[in-house]
C-alpha atoms as a PDB file:
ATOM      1  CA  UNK A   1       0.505   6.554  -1.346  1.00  0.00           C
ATOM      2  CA  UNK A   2      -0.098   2.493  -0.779  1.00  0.00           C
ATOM      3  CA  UNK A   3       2.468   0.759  -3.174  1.00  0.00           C
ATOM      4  CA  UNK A   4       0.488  -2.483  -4.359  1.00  0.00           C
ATOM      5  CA  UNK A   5       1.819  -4.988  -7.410  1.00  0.00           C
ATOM      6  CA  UNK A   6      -0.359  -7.406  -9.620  1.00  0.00           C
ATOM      7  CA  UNK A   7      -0.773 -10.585  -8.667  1.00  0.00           C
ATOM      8  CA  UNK A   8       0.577 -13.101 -11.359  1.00  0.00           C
ATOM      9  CA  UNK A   9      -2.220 -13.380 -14.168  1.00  0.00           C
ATOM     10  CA  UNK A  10      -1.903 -17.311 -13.117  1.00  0.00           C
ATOM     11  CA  UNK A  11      -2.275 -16.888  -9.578  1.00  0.00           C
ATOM     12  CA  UNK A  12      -5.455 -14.691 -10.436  1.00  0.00           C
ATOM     13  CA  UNK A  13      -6.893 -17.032 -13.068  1.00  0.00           C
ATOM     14  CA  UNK A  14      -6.406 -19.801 -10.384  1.00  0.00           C
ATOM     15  CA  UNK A  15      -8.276 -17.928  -7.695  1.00  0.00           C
ATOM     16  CA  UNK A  16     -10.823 -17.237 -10.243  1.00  0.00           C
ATOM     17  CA  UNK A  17     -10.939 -21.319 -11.040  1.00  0.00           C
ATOM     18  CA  UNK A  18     -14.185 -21.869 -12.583  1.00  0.00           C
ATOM     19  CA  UNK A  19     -15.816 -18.691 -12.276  1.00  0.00           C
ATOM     20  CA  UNK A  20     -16.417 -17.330 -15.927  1.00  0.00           C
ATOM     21  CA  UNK A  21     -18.182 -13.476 -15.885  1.00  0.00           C
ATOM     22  CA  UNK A  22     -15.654 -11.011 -14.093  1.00  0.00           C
ATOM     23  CA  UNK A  23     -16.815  -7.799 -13.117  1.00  0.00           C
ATOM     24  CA  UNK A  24     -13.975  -5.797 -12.902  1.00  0.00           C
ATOM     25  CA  UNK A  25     -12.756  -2.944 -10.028  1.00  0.00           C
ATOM     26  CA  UNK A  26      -9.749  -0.701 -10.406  1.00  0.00           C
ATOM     27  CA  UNK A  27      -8.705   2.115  -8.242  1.00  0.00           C
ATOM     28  CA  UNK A  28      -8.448   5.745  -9.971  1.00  0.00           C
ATOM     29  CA  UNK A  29      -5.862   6.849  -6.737  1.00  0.00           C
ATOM     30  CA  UNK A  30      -2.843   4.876  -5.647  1.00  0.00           C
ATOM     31  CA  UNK A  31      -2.906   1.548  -7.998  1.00  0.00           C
ATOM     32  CA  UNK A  32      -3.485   4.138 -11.007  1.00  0.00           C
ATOM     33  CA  UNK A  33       0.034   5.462  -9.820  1.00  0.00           C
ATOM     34  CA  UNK A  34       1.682   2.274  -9.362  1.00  0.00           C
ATOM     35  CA  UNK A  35       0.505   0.881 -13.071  1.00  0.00           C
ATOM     36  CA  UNK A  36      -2.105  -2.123 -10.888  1.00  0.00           C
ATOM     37  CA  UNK A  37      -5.198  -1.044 -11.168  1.00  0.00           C
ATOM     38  CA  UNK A  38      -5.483   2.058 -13.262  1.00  0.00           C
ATOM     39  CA  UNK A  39      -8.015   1.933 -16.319  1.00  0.00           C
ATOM     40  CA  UNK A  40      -5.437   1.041 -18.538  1.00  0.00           C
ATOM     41  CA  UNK A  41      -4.444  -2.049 -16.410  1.00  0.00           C
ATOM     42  CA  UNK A  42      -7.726  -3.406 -16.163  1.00  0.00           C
ATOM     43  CA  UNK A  43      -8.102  -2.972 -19.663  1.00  0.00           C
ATOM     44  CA  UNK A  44      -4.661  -5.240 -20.564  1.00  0.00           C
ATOM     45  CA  UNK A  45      -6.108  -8.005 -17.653  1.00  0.00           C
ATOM     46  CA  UNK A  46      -9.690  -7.612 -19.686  1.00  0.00           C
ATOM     47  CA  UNK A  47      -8.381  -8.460 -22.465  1.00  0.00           C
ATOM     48  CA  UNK A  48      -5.872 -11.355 -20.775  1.00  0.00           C
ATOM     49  CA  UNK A  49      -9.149 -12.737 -19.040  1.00  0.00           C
ATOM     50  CA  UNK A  50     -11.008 -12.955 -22.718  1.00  0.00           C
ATOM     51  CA  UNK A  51      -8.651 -14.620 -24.202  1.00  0.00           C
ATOM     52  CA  UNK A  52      -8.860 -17.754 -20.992  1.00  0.00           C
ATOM     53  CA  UNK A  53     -12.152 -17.438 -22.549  1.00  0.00           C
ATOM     54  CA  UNK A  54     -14.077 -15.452 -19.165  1.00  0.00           C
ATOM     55  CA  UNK A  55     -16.682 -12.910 -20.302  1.00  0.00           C
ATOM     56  CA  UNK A  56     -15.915  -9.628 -18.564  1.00  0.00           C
ATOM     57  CA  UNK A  57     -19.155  -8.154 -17.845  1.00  0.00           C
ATOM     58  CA  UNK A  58     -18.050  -4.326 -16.871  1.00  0.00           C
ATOM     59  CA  UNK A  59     -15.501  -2.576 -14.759  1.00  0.00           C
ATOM     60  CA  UNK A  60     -15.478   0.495 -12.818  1.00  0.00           C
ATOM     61  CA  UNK A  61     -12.349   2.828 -11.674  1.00  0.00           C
ATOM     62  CA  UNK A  62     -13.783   4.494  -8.060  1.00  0.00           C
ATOM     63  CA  UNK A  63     -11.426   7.539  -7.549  1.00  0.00           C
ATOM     64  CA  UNK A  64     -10.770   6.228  -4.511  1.00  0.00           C
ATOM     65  CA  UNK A  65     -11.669   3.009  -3.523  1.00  0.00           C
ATOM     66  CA  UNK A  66     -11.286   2.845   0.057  1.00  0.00           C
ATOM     67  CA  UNK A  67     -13.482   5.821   0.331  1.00  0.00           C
ATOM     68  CA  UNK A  68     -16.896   4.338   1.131  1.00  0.00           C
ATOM     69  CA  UNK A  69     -18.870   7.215  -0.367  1.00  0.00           C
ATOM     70  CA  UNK A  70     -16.706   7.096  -3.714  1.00  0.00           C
ATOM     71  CA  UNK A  71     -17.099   3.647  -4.086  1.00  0.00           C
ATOM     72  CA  UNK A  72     -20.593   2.930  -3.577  1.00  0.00           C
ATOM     73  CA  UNK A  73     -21.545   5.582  -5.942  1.00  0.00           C
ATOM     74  CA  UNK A  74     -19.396   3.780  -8.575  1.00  0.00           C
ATOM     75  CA  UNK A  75     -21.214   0.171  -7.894  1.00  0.00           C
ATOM     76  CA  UNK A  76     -24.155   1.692  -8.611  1.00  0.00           C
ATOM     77  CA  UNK A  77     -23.646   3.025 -11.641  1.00  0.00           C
ATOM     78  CA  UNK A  78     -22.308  -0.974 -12.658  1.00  0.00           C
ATOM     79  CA  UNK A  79     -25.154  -2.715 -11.274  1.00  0.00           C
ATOM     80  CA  UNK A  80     -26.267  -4.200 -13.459  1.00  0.00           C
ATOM     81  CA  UNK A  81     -22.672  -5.285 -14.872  1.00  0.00           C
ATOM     82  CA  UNK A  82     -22.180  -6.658 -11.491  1.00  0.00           C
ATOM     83  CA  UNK A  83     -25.504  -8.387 -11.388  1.00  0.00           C
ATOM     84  CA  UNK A  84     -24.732 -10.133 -14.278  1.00  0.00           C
ATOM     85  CA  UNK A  85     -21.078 -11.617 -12.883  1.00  0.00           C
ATOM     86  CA  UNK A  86     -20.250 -14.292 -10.760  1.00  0.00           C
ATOM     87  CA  UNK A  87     -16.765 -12.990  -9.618  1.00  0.00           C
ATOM     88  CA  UNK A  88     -15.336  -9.808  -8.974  1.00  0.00           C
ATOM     89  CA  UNK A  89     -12.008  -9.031  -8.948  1.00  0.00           C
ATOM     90  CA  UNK A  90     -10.020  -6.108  -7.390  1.00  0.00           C
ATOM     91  CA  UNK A  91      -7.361  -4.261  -8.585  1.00  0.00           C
ATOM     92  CA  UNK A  92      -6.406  -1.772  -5.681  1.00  0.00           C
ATOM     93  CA  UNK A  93      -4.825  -2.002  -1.942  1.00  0.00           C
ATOM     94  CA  UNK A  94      -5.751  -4.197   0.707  1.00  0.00           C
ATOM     95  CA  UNK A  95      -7.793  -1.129   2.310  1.00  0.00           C
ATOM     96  CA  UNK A  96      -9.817  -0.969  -1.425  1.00  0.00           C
ATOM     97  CA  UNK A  97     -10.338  -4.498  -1.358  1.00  0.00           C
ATOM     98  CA  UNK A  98     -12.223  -4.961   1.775  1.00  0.00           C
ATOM     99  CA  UNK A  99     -14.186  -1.690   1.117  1.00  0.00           C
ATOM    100  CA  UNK A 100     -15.494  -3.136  -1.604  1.00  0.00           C
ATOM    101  CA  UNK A 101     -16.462  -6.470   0.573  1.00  0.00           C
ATOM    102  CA  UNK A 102     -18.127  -3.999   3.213  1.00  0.00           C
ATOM    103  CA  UNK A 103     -19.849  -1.821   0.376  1.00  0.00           C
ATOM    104  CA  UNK A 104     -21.121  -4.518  -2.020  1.00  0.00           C
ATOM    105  CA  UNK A 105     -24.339  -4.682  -1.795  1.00  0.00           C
ATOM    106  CA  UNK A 106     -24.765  -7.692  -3.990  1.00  0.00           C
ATOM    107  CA  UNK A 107     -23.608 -11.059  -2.617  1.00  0.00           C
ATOM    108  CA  UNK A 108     -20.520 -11.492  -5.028  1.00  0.00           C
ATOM    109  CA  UNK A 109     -17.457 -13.990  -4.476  1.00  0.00           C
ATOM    110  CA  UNK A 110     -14.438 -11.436  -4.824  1.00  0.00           C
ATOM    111  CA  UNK A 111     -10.871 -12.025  -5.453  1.00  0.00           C
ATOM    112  CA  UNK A 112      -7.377 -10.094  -5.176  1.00  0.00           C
ATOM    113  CA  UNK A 113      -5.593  -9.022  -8.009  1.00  0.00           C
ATOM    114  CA  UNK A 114      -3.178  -6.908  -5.977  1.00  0.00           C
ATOM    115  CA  UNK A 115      -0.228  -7.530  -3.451  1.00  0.00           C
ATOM    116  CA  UNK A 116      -0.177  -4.542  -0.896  1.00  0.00           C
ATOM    117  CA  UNK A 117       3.490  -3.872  -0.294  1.00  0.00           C
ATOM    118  CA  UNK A 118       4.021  -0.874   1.956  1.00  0.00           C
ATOM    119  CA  UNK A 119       3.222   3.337   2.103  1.00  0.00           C
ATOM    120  CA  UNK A 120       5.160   4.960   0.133  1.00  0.00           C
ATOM    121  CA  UNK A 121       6.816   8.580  -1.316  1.00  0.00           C
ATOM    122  CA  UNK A 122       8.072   8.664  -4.871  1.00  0.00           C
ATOM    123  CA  UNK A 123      10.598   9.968  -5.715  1.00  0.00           C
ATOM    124  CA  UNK A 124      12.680  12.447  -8.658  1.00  0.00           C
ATOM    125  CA  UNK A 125      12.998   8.798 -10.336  1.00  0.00           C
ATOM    126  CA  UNK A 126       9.613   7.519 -10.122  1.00  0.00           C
ATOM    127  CA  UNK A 127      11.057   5.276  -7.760  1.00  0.00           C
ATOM    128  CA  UNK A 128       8.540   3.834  -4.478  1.00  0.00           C
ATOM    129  CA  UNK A 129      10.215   4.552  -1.324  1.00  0.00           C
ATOM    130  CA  UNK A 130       9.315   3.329   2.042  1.00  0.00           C
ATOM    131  CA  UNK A 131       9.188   5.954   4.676  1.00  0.00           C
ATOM    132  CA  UNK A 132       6.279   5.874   7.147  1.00  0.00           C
ATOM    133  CA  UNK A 133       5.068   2.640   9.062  1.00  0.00           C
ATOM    134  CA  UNK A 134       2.075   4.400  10.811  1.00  0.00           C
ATOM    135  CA  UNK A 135       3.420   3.522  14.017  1.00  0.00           C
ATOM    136  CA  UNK A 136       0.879   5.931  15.362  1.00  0.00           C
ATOM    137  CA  UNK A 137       3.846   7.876  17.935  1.00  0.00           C
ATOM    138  CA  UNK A 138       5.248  10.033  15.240  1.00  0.00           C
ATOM    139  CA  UNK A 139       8.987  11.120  16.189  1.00  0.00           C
ATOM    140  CA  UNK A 140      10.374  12.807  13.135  1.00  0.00           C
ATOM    141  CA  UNK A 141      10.425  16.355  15.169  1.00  0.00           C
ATOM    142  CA  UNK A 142      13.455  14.518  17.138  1.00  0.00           C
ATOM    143  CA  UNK A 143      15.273  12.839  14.114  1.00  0.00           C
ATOM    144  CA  UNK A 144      15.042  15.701  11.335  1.00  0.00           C
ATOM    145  CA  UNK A 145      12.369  14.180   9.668  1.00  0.00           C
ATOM    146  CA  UNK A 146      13.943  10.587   9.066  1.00  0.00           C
ATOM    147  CA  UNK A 147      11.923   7.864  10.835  1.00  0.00           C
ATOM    148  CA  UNK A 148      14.155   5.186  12.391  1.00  0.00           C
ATOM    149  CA  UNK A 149      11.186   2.803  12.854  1.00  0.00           C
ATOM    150  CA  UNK A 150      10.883   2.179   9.485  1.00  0.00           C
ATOM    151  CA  UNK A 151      14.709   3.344   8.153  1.00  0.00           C
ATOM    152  CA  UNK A 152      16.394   1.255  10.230  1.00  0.00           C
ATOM    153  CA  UNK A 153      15.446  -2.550   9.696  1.00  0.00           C
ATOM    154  CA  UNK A 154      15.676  -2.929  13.661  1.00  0.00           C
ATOM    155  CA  UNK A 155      13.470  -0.099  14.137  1.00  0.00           C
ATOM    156  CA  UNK A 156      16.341   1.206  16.755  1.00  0.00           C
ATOM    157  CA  UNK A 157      15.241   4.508  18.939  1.00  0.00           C
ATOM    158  CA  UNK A 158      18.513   5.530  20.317  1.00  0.00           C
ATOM    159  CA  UNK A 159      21.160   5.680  17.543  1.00  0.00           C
ATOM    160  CA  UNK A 160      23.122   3.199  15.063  1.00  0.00           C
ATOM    161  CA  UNK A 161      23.627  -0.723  16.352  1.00  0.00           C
ATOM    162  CA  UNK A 162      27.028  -1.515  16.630  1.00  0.00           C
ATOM    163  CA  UNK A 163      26.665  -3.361  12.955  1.00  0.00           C
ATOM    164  CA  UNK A 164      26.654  -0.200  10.981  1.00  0.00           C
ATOM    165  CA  UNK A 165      30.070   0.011   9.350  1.00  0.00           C
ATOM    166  CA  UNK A 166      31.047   3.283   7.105  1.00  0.00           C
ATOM    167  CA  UNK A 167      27.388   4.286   7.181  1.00  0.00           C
ATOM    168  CA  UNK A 168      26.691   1.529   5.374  1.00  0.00           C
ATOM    169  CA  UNK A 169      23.448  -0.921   7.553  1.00  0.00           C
ATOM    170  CA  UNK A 170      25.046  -4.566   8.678  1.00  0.00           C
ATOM    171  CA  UNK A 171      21.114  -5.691   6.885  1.00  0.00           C
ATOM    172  CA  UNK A 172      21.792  -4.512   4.096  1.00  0.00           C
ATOM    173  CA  UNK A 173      24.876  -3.273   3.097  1.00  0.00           C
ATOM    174  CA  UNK A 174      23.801  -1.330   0.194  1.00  0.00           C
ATOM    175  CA  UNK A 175      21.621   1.374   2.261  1.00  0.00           C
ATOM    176  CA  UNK A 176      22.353   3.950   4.394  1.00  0.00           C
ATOM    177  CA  UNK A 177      22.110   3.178   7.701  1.00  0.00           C
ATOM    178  CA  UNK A 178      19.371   5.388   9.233  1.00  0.00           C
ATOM    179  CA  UNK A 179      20.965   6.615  11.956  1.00  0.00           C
ATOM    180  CA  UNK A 180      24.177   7.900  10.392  1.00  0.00           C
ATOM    181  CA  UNK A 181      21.093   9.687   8.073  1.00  0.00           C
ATOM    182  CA  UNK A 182      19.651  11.131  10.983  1.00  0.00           C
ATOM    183  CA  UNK A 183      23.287  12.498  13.076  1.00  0.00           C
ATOM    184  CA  UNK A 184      24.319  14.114   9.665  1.00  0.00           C
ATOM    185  CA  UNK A 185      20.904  15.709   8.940  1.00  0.00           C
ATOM    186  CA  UNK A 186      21.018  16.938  12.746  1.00  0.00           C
ATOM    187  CA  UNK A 187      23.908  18.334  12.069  1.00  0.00           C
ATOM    188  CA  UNK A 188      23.287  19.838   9.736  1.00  0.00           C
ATOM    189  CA  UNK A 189      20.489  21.632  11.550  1.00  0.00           C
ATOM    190  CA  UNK A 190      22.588  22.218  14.380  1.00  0.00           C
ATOM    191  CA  UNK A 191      20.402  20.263  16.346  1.00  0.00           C
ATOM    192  CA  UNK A 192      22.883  17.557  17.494  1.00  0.00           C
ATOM    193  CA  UNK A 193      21.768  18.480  21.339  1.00  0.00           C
ATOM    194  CA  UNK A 194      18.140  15.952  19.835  1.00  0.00           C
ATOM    195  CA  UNK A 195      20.573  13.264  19.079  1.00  0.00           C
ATOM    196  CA  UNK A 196      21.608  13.088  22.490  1.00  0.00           C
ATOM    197  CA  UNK A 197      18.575  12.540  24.239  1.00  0.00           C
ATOM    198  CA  UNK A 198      17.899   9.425  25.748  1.00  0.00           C
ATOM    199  CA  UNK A 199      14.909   8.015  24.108  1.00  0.00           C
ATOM    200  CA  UNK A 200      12.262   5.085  25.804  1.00  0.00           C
ATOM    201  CA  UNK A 201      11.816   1.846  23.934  1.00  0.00           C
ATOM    202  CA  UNK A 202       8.643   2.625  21.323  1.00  0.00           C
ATOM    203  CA  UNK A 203       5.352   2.057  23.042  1.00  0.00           C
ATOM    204  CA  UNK A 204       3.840  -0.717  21.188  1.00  0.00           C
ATOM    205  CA  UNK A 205       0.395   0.024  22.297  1.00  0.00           C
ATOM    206  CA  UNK A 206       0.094   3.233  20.231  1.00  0.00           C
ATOM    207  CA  UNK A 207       0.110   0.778  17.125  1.00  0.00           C
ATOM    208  CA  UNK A 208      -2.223  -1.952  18.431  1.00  0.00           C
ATOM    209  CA  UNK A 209      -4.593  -3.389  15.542  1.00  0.00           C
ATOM    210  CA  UNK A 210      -6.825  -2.417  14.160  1.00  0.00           C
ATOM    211  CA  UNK A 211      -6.906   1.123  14.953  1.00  0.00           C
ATOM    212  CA  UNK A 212      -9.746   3.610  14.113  1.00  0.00           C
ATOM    213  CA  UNK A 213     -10.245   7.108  14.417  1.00  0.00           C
ATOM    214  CA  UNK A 214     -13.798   9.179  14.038  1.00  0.00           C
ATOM    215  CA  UNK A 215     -13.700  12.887  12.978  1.00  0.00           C
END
């Protein structure tokens, strides 16, 4: 799941600046979850964008955005919408955003009505929890499935910095410190001999941007 937030409807209407007939795309997947850019949402910034006095000419909710297939079969059901604006404005991740810029077809300005925060797992609370950087070198086998490089603020391989006090991080007091996360859950496991092992400083150039893969 990509965890995005709105923009501030004054930060949007200044990107928008002059532009008055917004065409409108949401994303039916992640910013649906996360209350940006579900149907509903772009229905409440709609209506906030009519009352500046912009025309909205249309808007579209692609399942999945930054799914080139998805998405282009959603433009073209708005073309003419789209034809007929001289702005568009997204409501989804960064990844939706420039799909739309690479599957346009129509020469369009666009604009960003979402802040892309991190990946994320929700939890019991509906609460958005950061757990996976995509460093590319997965090592949750070795730390019972809690990943220090994105746990532990210094992204530490080999156990807790000498900061952690009562379990509690030296960054931020009221977390966990991931490694004390990691020895318990271990130990739990009785797996303690993994928390032993020496570990390598994390090779960098399995994360080098921008990665691609091809299936």
């Amino acid at each position: 799941m990509i965890i995005t937030k709105q923009k501030a409807f004054e930060e949007i209407l200044k990107s928008l600046d002059t532009k008055n007939k917004i065409f409108i795309v949401g994303c039916g997947e992640c910013s649906t979850v996360c209350k940006t850019g579900g149907e509903d949402d772009v229905k409440k910034i709609k209506e906030l964008l009519e009352k500046e006095g912009k025309i909205v000419t249309g808007y579209c909710i692609p399942s999945a955005p930054c799914v080139a297939g998805k998405l282009k079969v959603e433009l073209a059901k708005s073309r003419k919408e789209i034809e007929a604006s001289n702005a568009i404005l997204v409501f989804a991740c960064g990844l939706g955003m420039q799909s739309v810029k690479d599957n346009l077809r129509i020469e369009k300005p666009i604009h960003v009505g979402c802040d892309t925060l991190f990946m994320g797992q929700i939890d019991s609370n509906n609460a958005f929890l950061e757990r996976c950087t995509a460093c590319g070198d997965c090592v949750l086998e070795l730390t019972g499935l809690i990943c220090p490089v994105t746990r532990c603020p210094k992204s530490l391989m080999s156990g807790p910095c000498g900061g952690q006090n009562n379990g509690k991080c030296e960054v931020d007091k009221d977390k966990d410190c991931a490694w004390i996360l990691i020895y318990n859950e271990l130990k739990r496991q009785n797996k303690l001999d993994l928390f032993r092992q020496p570990r390598p400083p994390k090779d960098h150039s399995k994360s080098l941007k921008p990665r691609n893969l091809k299936l």
